[in-house]
Protein backbone atom coordinates (compact mmCIF):
# COMPACT_ATOMS: atom_id res chain seq x y z
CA UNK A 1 0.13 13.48 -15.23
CA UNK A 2 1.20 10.14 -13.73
CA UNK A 3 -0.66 6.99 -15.08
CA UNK A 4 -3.18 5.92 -12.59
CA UNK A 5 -4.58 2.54 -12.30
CA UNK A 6 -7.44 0.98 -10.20
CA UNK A 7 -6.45 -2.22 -10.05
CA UNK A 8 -2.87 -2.35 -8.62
CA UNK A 9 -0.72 -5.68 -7.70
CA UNK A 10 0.82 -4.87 -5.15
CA UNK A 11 3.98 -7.13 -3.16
CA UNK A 12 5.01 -6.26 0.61
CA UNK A 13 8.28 -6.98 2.31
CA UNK A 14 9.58 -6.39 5.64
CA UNK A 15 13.21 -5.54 6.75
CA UNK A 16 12.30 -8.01 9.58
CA UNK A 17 9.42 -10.28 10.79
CA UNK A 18 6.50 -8.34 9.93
CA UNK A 19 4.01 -7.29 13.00
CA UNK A 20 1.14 -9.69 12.98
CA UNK A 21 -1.86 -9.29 10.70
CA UNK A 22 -4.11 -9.33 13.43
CA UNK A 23 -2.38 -6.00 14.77
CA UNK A 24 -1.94 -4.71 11.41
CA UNK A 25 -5.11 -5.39 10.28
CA UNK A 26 -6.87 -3.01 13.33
CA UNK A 27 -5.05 -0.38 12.49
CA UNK A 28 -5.31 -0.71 8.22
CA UNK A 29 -9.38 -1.06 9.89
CA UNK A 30 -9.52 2.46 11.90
CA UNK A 31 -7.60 4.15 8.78
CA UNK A 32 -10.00 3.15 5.97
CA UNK A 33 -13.19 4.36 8.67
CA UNK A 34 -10.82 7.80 9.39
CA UNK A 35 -10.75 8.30 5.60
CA UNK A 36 -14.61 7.14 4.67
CA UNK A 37 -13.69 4.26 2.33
CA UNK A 38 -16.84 2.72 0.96
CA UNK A 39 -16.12 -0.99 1.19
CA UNK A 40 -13.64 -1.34 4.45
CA UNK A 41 -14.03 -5.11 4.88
CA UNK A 42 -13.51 -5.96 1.39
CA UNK A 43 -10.31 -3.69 1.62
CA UNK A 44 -9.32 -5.09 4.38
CA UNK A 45 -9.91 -8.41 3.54
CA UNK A 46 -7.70 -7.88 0.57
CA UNK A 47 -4.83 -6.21 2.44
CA UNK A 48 -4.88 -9.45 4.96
CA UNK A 49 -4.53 -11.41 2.23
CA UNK A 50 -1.71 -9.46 0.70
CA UNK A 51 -0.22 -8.91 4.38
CA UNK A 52 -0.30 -12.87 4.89
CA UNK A 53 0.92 -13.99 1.31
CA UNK A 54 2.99 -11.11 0.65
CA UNK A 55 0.81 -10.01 -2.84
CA UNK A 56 -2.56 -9.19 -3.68
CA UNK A 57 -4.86 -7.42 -6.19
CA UNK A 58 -6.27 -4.63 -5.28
CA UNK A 59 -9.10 -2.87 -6.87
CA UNK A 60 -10.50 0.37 -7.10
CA UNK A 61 -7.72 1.75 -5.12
CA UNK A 62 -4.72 3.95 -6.65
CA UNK A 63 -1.57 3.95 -5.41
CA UNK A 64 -2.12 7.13 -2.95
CA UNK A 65 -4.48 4.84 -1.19
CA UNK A 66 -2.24 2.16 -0.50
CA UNK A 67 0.58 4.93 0.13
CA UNK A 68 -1.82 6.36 2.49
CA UNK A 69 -2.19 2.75 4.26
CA UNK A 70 1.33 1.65 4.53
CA UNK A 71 2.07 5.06 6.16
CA UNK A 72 -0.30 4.87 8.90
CA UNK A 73 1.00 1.06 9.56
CA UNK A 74 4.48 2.41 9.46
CA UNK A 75 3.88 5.14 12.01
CA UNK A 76 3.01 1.93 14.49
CA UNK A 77 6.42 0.29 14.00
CA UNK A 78 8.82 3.12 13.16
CA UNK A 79 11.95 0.54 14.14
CA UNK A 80 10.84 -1.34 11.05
CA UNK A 81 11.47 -0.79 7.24
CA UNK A 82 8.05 -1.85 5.17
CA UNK A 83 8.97 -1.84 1.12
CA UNK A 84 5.96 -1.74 -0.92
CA UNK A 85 6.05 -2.68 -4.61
CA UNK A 86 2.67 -1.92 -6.87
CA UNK A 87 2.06 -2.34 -10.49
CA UNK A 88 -1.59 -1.15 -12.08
CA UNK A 89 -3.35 -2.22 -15.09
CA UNK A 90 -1.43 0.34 -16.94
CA UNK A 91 1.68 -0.78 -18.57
CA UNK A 92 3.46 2.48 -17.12
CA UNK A 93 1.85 2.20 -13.41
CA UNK A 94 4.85 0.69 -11.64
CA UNK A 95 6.02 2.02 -8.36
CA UNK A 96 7.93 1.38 -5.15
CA UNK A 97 7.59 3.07 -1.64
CA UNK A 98 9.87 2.22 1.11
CA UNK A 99 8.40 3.27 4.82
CA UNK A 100 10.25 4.02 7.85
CA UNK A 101 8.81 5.66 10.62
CA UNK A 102 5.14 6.55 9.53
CA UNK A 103 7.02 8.41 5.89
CA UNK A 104 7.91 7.20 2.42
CA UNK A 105 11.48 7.80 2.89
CA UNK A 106 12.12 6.46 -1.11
CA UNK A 107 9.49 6.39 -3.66
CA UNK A 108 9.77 5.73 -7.33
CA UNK A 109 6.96 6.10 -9.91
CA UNK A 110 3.92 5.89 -10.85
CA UNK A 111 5.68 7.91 -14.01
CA UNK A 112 5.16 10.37 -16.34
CA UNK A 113 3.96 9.58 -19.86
CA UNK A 114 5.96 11.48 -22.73
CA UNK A 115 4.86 14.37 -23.75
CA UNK A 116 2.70 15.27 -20.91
């Protein structure tokens, strides 16, 4: 099983100028309601940050839920390649995602331990 971590630092970059975070931030909204998170505007007011300064901490989310984010922003700008770098409390929780077109079209990680 993959290490798992619920507090995640996570870095974004953009193959161009990234879409506004007023734009961004409606949509990241609408997908945290669609999926029933329990704190949306502390979410979201931690992926604005992260949007605007490029890195934030996030907690109580695992990397699935930030994969799950980045794909639903990607799907709104499919001309545009979003690369998404997170690494969790855990020394082995380290992973990338690249998004193009609403899919992870690389990923890398979280990993393994040995033995499992």
């Amino acid at each position: 099983m993959a290490t798992v971590s619920y507090y995640t630092r996570v870095t974004f970059e953009f193959s161009d100028d990234p879409p506004s975070v007023a734009d961004v931030s409606k949509i990241v909204k609408s997908w945290l309601e669609t999926q029933k998170f329990y704190a949306v505007e502390d979410v979201l007011g931690d992926f604005v940050r992260g949007w605007t300064k490029g890195q934030v901490d996030f907690s109580d989310l695992v990397s699935q839920d930030i994969e799950g984010i980045m794909a639903c922003v990607s799907a709104h700008y499919p001309e545009m390649s979003f690369y998404v770098r997170g690494m969790g409390e855990e020394f082995k929780d380290v992973w990338l995602r690249q998004f193009e077109g609403g899919k992870a079209v690389f990923t890398l990680g979280p990993f393994e331990e040995i033995g499992e």
